[in-house]
Protein backbone atom coordinates (compact mmCIF):
# COMPACT_ATOMS: atom_id res chain seq x y z
CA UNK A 1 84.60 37.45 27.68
CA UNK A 2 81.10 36.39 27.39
CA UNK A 3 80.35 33.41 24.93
CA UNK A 4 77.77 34.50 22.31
CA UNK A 5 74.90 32.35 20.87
CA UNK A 6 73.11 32.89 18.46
CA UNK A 7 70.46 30.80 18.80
CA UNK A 8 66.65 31.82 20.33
CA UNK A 9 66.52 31.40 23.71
CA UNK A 10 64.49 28.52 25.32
CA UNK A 11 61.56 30.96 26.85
CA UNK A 12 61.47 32.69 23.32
CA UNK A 13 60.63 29.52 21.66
CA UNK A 14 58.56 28.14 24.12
CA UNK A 15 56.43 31.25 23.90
CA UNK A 16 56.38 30.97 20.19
CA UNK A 17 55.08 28.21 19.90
CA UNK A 18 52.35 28.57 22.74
CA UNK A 19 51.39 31.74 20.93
CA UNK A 20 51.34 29.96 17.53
CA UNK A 21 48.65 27.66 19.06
CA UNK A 22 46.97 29.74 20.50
CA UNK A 23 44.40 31.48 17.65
CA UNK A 24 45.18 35.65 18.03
CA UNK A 25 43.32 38.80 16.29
CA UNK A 26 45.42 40.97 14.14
CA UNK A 27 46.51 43.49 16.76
CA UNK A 28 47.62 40.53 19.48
CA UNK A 29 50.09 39.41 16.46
CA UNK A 30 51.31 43.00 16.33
CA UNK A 31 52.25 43.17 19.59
CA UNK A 32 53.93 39.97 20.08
CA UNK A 33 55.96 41.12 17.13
CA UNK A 34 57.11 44.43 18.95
CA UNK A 35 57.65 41.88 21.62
CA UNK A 36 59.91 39.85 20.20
CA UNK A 37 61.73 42.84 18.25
CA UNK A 38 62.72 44.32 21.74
CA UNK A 39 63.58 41.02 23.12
CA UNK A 40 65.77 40.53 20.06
CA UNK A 41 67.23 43.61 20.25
CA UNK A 42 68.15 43.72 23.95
CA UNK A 43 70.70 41.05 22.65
CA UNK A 44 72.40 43.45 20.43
CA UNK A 45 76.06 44.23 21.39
CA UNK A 46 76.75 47.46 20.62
CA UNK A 47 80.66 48.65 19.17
CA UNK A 48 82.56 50.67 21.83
CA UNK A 49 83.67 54.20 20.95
CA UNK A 50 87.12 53.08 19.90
CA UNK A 51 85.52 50.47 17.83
CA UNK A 52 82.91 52.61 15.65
CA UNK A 53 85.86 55.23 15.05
CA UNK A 54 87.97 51.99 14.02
CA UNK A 55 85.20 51.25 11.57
CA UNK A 56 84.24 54.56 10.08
CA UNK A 57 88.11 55.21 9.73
CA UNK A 58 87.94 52.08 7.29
CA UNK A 59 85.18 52.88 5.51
CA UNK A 60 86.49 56.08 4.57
CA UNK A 61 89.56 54.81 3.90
CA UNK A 62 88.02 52.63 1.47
CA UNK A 63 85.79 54.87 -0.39
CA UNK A 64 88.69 57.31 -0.84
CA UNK A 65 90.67 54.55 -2.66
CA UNK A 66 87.54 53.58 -4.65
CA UNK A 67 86.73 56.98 -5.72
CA UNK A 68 90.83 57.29 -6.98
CA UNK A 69 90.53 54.48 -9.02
CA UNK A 70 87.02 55.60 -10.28
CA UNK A 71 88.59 58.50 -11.24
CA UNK A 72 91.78 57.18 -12.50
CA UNK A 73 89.66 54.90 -14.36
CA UNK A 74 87.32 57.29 -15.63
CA UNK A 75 90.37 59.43 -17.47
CA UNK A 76 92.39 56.35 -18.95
CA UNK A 77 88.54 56.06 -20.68
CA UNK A 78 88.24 59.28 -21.92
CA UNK A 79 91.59 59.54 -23.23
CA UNK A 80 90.67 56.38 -24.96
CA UNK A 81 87.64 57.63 -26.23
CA UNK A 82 89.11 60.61 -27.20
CA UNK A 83 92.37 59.33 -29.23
CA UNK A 84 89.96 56.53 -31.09
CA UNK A 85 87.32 59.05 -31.80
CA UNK A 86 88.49 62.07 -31.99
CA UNK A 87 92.64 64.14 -32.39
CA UNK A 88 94.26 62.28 -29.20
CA UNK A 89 95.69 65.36 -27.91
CA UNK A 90 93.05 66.46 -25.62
CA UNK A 91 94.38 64.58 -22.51
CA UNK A 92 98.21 64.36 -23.69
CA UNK A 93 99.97 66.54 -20.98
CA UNK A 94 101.31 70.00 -22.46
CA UNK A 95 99.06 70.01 -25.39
């Protein structure tokens, strides 16, 4: 397995700093920033396909349990509500 750094690589700095001393017009700044965008994002590692399922499986997961307890949540209130301010039987099974 390949060891990741993340750190900026030598050339990358290097560069960086001869480009900082070096006095550029507003479009030469632009494209060193694409630049250095692609060469940052070349060193993306992308999730296999077994990985992003894994991921979106537990995010799902997840925001089905959050919307239960929402909900859960949201009816133990307006029972409350509605036994403090008003008969109390509105949310009483049967009634």
């Amino acid at each position: 397995m390949a060891r990741v750094v993340d750190e900026p690589s030598e050339d990358l700095v290097a560069n960086a700093k001869r480009d900082r001393a070096e006095r550029r017009g507003p479009f030469a700044r632009i494209a060193l920033f694409i630049r250095q965008v692609f060469t940052e994002l070349s060193k993306v590692v992308r999730p296999t396909r077994r990985e992003l399922l894994s991921f979106t499986l537990v995010v799902i997961v997840f925001v089905v349990i959050m919307m239960a307890l929402v909900y859960g949540l949201d009816l133990v209130f307006a029972w409350a509500v509605s036994w403090v301010f008003g008969d109390g039987a509105a949310f009483l099974p049967g009634s």
